[in-house]
N, C-alpha and C. Protein backbone atom coordinates (compact mmCIF):
# COMPACT_ATOMS: atom_id res chain seq x y z
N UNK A 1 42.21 -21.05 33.18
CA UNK A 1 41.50 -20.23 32.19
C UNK A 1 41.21 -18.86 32.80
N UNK A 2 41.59 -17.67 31.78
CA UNK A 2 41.37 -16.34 32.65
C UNK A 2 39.65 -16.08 32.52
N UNK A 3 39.49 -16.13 34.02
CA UNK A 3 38.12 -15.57 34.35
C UNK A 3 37.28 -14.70 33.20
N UNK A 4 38.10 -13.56 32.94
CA UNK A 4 37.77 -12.50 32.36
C UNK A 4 37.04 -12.50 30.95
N UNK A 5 37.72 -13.61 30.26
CA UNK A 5 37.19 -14.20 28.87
C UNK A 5 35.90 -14.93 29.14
N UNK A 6 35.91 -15.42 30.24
CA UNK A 6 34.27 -16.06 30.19
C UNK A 6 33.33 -15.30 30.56
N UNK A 7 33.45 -13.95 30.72
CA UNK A 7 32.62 -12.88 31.69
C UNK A 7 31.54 -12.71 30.21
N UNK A 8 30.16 -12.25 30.63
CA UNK A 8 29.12 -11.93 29.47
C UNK A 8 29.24 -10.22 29.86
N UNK A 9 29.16 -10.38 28.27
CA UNK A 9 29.09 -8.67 27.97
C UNK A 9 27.84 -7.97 28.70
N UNK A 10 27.79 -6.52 29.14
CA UNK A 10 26.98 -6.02 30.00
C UNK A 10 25.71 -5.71 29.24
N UNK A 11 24.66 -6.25 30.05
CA UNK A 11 23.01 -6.09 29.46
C UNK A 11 22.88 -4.65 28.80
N UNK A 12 22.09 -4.39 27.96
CA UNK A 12 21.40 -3.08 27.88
C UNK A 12 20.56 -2.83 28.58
N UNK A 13 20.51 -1.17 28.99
CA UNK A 13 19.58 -0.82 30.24
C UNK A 13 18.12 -0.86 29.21
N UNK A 14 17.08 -1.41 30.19
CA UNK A 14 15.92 -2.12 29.54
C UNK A 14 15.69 -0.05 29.36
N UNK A 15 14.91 0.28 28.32
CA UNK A 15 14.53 1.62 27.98
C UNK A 15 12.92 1.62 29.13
N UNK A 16 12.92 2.85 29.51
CA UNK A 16 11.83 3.07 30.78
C UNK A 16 10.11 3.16 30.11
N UNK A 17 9.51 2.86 30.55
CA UNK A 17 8.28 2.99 29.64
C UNK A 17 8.21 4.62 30.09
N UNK A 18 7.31 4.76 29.42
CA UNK A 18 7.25 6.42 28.56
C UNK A 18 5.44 7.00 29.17
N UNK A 19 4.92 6.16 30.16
CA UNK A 19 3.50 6.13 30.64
C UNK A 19 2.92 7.51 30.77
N UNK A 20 4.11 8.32 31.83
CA UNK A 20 3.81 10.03 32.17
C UNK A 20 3.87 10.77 30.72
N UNK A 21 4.83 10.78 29.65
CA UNK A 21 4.58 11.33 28.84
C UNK A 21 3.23 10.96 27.86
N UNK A 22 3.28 9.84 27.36
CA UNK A 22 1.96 9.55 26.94
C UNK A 22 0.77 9.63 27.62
N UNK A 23 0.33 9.90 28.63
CA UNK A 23 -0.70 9.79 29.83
C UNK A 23 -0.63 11.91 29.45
N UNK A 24 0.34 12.32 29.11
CA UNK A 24 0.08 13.94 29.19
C UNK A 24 -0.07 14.44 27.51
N UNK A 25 0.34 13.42 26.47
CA UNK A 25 -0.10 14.04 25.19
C UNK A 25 -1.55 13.64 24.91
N UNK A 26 -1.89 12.43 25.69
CA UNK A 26 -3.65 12.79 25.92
C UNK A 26 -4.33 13.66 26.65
N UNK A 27 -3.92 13.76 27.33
CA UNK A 27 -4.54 15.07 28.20
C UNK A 27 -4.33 16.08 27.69
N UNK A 28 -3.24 16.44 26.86
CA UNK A 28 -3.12 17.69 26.20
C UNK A 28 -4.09 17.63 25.00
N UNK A 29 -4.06 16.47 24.38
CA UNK A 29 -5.60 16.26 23.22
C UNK A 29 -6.92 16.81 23.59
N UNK A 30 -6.54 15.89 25.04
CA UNK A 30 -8.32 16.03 25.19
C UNK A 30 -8.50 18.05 25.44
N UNK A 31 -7.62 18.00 26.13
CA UNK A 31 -8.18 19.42 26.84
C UNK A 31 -8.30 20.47 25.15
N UNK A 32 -7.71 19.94 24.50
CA UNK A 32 -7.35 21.29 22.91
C UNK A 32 -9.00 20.62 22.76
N UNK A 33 -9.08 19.33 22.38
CA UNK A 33 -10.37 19.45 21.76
C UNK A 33 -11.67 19.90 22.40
N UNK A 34 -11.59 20.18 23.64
CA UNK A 34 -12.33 20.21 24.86
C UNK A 34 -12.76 21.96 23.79
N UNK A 35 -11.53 22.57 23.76
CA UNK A 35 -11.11 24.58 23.41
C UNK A 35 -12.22 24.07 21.94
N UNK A 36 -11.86 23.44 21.19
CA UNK A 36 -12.39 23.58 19.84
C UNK A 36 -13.63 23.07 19.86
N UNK A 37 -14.13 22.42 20.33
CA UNK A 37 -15.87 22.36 21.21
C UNK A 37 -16.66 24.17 21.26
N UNK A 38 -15.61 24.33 22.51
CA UNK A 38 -15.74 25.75 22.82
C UNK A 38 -15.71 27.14 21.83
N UNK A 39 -14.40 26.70 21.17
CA UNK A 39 -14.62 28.00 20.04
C UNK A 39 -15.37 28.17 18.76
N UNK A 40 -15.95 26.74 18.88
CA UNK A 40 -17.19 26.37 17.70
C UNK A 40 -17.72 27.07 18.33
N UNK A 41 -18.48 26.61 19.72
CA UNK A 41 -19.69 27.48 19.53
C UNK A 41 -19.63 28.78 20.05
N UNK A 42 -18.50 29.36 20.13
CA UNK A 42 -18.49 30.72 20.11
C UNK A 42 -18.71 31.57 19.20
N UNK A 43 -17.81 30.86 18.03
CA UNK A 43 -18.06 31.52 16.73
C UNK A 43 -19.29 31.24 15.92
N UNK A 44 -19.79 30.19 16.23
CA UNK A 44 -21.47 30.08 15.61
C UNK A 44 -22.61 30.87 16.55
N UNK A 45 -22.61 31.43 17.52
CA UNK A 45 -23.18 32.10 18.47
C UNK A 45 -22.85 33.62 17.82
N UNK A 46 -22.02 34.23 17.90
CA UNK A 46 -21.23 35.31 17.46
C UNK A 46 -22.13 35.92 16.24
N UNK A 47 -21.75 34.94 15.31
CA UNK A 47 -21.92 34.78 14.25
C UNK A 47 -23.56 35.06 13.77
N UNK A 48 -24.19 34.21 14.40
CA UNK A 48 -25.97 34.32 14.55
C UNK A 48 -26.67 35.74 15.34
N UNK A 49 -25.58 36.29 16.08
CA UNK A 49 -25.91 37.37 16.75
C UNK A 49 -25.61 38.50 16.01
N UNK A 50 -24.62 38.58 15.40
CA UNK A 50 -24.48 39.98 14.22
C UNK A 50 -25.54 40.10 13.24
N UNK A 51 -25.86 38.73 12.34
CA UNK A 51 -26.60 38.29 11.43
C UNK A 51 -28.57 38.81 12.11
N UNK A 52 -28.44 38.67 13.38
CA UNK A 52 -29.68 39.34 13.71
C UNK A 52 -29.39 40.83 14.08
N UNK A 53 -28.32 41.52 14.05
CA UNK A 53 -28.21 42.77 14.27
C UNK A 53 -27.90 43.21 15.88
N UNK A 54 -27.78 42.24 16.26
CA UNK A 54 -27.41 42.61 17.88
C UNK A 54 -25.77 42.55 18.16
N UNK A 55 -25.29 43.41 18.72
CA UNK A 55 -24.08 43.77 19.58
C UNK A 55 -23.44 42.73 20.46
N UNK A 56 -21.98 42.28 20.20
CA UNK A 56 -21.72 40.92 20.36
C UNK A 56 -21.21 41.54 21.92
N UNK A 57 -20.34 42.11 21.52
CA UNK A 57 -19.78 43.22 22.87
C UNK A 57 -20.05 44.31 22.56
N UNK A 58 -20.54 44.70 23.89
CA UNK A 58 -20.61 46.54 23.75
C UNK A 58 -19.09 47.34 23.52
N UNK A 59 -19.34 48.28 22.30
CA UNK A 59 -18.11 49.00 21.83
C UNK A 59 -17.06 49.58 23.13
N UNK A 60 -15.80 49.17 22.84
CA UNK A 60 -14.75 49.69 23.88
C UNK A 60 -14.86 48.57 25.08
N UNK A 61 -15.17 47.34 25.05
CA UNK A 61 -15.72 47.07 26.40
C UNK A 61 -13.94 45.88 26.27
N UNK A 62 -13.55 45.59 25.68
CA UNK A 62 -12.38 44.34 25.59
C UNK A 62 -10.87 45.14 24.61
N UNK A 63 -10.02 45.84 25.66
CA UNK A 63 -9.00 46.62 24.96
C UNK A 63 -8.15 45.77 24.69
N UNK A 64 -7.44 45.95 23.74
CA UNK A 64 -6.09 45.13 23.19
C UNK A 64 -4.63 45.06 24.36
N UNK A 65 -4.29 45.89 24.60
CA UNK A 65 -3.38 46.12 25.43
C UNK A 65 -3.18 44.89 26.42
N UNK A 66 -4.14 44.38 27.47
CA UNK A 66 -3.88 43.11 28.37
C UNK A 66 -3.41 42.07 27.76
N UNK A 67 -4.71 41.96 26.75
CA UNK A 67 -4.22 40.71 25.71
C UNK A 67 -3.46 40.17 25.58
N UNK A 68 -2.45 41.32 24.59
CA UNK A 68 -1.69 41.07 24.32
C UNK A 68 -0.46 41.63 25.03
N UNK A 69 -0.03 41.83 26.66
CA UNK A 69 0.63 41.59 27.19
C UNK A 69 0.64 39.64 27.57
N UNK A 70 -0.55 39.37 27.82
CA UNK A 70 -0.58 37.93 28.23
C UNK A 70 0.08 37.36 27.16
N UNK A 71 -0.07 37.15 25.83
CA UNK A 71 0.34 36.63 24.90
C UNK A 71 2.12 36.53 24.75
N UNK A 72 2.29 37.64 25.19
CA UNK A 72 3.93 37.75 25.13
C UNK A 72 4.19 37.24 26.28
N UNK A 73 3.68 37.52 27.28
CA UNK A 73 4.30 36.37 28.35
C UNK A 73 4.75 34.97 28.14
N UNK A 74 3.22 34.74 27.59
CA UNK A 74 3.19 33.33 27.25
C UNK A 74 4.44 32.99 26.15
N UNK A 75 4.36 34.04 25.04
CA UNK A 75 5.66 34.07 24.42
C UNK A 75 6.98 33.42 25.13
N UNK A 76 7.30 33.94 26.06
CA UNK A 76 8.21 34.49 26.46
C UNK A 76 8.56 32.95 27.54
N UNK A 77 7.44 32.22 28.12
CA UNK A 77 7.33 31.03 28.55
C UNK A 77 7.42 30.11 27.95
N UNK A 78 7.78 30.10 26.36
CA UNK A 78 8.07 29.13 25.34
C UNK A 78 9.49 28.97 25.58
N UNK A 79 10.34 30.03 25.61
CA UNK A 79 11.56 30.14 25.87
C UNK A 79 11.96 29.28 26.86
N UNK A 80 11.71 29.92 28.15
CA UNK A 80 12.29 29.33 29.57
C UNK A 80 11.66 27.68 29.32
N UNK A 81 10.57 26.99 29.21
CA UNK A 81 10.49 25.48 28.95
C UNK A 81 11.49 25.17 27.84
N UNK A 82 11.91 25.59 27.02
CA UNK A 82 12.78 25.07 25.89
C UNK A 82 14.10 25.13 26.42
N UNK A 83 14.69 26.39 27.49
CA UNK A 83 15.83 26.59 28.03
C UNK A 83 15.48 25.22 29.41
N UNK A 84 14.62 25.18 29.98
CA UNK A 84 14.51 23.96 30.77
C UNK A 84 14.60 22.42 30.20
N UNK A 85 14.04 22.27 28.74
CA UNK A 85 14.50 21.31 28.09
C UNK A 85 15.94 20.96 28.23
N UNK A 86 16.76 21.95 27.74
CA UNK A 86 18.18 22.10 26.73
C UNK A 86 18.93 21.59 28.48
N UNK A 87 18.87 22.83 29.68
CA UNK A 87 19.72 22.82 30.63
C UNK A 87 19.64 20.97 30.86
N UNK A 88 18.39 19.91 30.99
CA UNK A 88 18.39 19.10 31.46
C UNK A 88 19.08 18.05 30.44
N UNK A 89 19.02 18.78 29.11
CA UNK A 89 19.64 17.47 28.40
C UNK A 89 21.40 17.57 28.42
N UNK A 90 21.55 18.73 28.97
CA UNK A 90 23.13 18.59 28.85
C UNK A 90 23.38 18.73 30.47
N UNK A 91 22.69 17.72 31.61
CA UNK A 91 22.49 18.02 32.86
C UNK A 91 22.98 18.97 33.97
N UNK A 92 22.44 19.95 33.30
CA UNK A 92 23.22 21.45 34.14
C UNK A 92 21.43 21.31 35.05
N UNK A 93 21.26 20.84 35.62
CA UNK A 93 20.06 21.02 36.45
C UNK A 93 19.63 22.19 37.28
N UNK A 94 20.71 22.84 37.78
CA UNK A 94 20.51 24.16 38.77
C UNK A 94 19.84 24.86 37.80
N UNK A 95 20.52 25.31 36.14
CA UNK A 95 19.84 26.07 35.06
C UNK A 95 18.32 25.42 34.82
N UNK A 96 18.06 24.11 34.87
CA UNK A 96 16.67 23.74 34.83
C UNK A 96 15.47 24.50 35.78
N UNK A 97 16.30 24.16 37.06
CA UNK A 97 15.19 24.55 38.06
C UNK A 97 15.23 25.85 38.13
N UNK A 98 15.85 26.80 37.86
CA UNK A 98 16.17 28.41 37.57
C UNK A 98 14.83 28.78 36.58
N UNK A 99 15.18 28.13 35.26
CA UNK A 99 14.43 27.89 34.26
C UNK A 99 12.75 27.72 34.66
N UNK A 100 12.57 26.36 35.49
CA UNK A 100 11.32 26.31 35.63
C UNK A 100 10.64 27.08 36.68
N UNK A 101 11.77 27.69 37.54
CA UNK A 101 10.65 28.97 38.64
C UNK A 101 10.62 30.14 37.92
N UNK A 102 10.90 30.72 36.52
CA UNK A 102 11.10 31.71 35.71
C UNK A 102 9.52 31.38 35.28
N UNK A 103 9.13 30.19 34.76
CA UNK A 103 8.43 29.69 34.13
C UNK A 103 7.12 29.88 34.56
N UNK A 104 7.00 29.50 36.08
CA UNK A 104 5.91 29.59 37.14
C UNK A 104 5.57 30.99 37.25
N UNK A 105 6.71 31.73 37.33
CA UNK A 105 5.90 33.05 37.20
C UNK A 105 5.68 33.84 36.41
N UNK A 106 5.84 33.22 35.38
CA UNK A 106 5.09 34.08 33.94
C UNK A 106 3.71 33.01 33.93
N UNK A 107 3.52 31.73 34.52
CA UNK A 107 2.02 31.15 34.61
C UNK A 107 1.50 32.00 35.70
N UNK A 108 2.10 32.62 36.46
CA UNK A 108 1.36 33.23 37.75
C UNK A 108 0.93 34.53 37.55
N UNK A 109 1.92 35.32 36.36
CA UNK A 109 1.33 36.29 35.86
C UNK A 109 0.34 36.20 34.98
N UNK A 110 0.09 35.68 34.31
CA UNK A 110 -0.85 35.47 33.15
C UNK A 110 -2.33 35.13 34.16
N UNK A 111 -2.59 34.67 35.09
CA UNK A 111 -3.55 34.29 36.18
C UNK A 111 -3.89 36.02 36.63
N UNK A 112 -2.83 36.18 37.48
CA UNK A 112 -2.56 37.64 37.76
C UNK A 112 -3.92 38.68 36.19
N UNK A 113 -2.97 38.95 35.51
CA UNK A 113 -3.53 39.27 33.95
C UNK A 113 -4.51 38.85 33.77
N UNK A 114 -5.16 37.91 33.64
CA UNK A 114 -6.42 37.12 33.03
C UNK A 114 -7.56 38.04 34.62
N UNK A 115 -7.41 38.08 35.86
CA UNK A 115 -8.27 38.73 36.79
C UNK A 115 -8.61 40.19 36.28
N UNK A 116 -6.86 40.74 36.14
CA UNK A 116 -7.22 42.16 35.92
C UNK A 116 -8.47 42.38 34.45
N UNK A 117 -7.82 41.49 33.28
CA UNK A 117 -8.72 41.74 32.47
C UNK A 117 -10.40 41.70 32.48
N UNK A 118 -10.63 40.60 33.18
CA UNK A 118 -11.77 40.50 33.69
C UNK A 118 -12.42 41.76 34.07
N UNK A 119 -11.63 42.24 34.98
CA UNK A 119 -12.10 43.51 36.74
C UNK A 119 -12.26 45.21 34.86
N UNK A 120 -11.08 44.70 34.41
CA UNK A 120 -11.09 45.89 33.46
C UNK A 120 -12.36 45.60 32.13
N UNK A 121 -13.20 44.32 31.99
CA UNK A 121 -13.91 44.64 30.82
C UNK A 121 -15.42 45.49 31.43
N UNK A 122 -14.97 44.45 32.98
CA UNK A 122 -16.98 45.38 33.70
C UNK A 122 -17.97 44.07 33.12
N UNK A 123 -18.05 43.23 32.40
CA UNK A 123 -18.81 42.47 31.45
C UNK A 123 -19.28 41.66 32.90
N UNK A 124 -20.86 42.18 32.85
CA UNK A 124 -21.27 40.78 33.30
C UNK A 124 -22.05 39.92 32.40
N UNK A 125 -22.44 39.02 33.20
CA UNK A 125 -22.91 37.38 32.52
C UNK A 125 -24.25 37.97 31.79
N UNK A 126 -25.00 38.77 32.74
CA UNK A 126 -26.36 38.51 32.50
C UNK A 126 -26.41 40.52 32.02
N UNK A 127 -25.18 40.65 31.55
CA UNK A 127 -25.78 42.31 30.98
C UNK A 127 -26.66 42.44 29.95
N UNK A 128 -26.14 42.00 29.20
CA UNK A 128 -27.16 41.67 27.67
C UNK A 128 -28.04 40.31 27.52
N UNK A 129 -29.36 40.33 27.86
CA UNK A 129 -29.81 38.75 27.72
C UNK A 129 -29.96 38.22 26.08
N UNK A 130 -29.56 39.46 25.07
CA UNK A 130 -29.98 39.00 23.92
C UNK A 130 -28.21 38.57 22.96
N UNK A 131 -27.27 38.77 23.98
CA UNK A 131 -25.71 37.95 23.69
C UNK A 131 -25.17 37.22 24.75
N UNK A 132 -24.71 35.95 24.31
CA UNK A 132 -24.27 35.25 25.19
C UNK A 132 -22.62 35.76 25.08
N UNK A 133 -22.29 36.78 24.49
CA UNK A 133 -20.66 36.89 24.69
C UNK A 133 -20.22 36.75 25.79
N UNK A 134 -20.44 37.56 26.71
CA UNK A 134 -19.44 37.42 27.97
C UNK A 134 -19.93 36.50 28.72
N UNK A 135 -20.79 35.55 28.86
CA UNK A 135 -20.73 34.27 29.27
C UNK A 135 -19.73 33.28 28.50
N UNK A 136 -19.30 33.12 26.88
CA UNK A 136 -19.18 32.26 26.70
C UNK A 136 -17.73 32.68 26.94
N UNK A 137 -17.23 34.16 26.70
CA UNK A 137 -15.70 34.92 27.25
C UNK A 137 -15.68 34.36 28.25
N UNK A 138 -15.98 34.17 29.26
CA UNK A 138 -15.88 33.85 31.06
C UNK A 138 -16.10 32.30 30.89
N UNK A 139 -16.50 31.39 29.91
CA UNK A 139 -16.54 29.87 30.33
C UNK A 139 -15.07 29.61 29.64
N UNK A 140 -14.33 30.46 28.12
CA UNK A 140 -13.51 29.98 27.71
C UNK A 140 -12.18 30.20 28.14
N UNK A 141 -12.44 31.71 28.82
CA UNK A 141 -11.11 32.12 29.60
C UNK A 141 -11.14 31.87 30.87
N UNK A 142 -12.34 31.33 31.14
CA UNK A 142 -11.61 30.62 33.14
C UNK A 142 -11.75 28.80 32.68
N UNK A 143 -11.72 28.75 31.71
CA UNK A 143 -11.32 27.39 31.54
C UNK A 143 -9.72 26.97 31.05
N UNK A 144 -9.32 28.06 30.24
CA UNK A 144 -7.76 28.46 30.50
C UNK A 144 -7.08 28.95 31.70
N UNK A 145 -7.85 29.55 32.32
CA UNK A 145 -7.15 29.46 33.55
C UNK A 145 -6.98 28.52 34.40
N UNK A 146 -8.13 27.74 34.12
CA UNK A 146 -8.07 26.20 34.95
C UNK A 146 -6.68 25.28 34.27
N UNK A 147 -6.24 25.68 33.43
CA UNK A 147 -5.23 24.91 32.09
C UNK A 147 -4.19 25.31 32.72
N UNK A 148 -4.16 27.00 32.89
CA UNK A 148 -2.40 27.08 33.54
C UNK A 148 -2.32 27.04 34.60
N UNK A 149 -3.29 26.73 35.65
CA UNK A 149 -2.66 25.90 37.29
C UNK A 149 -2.48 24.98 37.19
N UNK A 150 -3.28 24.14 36.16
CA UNK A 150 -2.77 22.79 36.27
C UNK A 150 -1.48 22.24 35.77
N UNK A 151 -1.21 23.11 34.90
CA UNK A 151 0.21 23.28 33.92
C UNK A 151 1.23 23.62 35.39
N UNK A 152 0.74 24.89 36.12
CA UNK A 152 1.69 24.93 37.08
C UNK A 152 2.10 23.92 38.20
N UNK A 153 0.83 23.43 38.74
CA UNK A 153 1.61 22.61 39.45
C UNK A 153 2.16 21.34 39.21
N UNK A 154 1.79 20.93 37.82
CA UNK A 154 2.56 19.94 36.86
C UNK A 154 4.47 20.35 36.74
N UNK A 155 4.33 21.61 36.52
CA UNK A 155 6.16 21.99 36.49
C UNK A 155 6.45 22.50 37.77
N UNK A 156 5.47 22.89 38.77
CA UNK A 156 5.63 22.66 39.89
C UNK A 156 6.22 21.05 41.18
N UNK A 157 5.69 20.31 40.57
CA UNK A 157 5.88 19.04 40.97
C UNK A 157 7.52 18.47 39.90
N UNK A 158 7.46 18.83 39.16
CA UNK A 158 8.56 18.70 38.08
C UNK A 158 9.92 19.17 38.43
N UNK A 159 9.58 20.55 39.14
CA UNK A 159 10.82 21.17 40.23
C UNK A 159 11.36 20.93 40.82
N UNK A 160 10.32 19.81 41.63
CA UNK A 160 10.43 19.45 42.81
C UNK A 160 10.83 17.86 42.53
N UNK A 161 10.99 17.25 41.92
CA UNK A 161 11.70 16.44 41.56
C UNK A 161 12.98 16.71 40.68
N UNK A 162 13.41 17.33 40.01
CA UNK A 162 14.51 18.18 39.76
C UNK A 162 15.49 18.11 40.15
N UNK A 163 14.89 19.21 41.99
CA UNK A 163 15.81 19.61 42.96
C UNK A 163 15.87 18.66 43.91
N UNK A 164 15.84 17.43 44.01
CA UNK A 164 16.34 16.51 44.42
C UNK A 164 16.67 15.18 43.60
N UNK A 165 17.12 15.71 42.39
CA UNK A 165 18.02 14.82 41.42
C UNK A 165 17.09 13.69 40.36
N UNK A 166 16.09 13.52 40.69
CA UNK A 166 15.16 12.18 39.53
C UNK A 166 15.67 12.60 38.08
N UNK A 167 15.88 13.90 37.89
CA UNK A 167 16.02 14.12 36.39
C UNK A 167 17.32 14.20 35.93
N UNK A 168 17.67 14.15 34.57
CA UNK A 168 18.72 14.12 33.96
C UNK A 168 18.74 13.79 32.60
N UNK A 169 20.14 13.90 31.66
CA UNK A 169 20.13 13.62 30.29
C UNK A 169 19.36 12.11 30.05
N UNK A 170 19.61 11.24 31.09
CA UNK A 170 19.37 9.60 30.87
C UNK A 170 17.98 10.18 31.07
N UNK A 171 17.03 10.61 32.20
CA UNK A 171 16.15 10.25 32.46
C UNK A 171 14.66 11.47 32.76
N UNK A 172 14.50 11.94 31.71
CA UNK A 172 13.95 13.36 31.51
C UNK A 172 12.81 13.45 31.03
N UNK A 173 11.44 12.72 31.23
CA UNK A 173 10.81 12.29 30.75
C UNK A 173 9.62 13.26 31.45
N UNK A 174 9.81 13.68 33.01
CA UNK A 174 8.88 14.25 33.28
C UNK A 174 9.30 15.87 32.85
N UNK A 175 10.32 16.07 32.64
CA UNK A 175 10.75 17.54 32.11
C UNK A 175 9.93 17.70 30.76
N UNK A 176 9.98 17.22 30.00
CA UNK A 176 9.36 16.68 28.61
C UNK A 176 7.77 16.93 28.31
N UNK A 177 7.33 15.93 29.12
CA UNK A 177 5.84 15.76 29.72
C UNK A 177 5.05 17.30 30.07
N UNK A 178 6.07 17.59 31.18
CA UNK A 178 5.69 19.18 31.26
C UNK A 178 5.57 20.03 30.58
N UNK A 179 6.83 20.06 29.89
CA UNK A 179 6.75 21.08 28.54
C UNK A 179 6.01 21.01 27.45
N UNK A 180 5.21 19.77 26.96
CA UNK A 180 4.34 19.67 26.07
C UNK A 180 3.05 20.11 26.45
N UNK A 181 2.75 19.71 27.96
CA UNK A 181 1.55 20.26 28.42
C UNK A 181 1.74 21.92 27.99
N UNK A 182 2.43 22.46 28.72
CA UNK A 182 2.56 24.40 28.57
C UNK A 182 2.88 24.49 27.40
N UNK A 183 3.13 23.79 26.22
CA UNK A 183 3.42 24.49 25.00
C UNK A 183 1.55 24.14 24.65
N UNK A 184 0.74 23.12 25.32
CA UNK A 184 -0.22 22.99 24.89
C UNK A 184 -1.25 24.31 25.53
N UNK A 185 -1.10 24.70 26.60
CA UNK A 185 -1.55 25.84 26.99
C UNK A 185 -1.70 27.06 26.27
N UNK A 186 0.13 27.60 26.15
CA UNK A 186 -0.08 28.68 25.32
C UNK A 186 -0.61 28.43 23.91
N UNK A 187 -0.74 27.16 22.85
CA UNK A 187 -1.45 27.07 21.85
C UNK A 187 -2.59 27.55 21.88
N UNK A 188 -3.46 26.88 23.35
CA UNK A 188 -4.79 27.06 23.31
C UNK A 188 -4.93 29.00 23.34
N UNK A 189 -4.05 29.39 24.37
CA UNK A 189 -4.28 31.25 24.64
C UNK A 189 -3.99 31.54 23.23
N UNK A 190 -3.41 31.51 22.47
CA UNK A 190 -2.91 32.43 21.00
C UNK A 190 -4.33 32.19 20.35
N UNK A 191 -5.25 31.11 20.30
CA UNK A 191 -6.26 30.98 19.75
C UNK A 191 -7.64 31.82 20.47
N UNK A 192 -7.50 31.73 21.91
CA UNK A 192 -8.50 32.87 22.66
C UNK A 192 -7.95 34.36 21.79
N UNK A 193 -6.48 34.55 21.93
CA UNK A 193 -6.51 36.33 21.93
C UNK A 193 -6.39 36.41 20.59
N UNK A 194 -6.82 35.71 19.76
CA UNK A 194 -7.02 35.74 18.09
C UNK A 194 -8.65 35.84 17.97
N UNK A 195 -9.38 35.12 18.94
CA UNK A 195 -10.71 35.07 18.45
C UNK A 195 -11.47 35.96 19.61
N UNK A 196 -11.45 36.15 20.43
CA UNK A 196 -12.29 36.65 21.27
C UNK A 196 -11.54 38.05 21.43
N UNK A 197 -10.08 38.03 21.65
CA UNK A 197 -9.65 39.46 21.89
C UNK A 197 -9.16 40.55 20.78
N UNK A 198 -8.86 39.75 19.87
CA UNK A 198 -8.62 40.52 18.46
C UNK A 198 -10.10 40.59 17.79
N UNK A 199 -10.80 39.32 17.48
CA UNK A 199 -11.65 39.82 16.12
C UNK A 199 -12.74 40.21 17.14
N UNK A 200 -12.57 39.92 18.33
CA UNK A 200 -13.99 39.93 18.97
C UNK A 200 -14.87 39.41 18.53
């Protein structure tokens, strides 16, 4: 009897549990709802402070210009994670990891950016005791900044598994993971430079 006919057809590869990605669309929850905590009570603070006639920011003190350089960065970091998506699903990996050190330093600029803006508003905590603006500016924007190191060394560590092969079309899960976190980042910034840097 030929061997070959009694052979069993080859298993399916068991599918990988999915733990890192799900373990990061909660964390990306928690941290958004963490922002909408925050921009409640910014805007109910704000809000109570005009209504008594007091000055939320002193005039000229928060220019448009930084802003919205950060914003286009961040723009612009939607791209390179989506081009880091695409390179890994059709496993051109060198274009991945190209992709994700492009990536790092538009998070490194925006850090960079977020200081200067700071050094450029002059705002301290305790200038005005009768507005909490630039306290609650300084809890919501260094709490985004706490968002894109952690984002970085998330696609930092992501690199670095990369460039020594874990990833690929089969198995891309932490590429993925990453990119939802930083698309969750820049969500949260478009909502800072809409509310605090545009309407003020």
């Amino acid at each position: 009897m030929d061997t070959e006919q009694l052979a069993l057809p080859v298993a399916a590869e068991v599918p990988r549990p999915r733990t890192l990605m799900v373990a990061t669309v909660l964390a990306s929850a928690t941290s958004v709802m963490f922002f909408i905590a925050l921009f409640g009570i910014y805007v109910s603070q704000r809000q109570q402070t005009r209504a008594a006639g007091i000055e939320w920011f002193p005039e000229g003190a928060i220019r448009l210009p930084p802003g919205g350089m950060m914003m286009m960065t961040l723009v612009l970091s939607i791209g390179t994670m989506a081009w880091v998506q695409q390179a890994i699903k059709n496993d051109d990996r060198r274009s991945a990891i190209i992709a994700l050190a492009i990536t790092m330093v538009f998070g490194g600029s925006v850090i960079n950016q977020t200081v200067f803006y700071w050094q450029d508003m002059g705002l301290g905590i305790n200038d005005n005791p009768e507005s909490s603006a630039a306290m609650l500016m300084y809890i919501i924007t260094g709490a985004h900044m706490a968002m894109v190191i952690v984002g970085l060394v998330f696609i930092f560590l992501t690199a670095l598994r990369a460039i020594i092969g874990q990833y690929s079309s089969r198995q891309a899960d932490g590429i993925h993971a990453a990119a939802f976190f930083w698309y969750s980042v820049v969500a949260v910034y478009s909502v800072i430079w809409f509310a605090i840097y545009i309407t003020k």
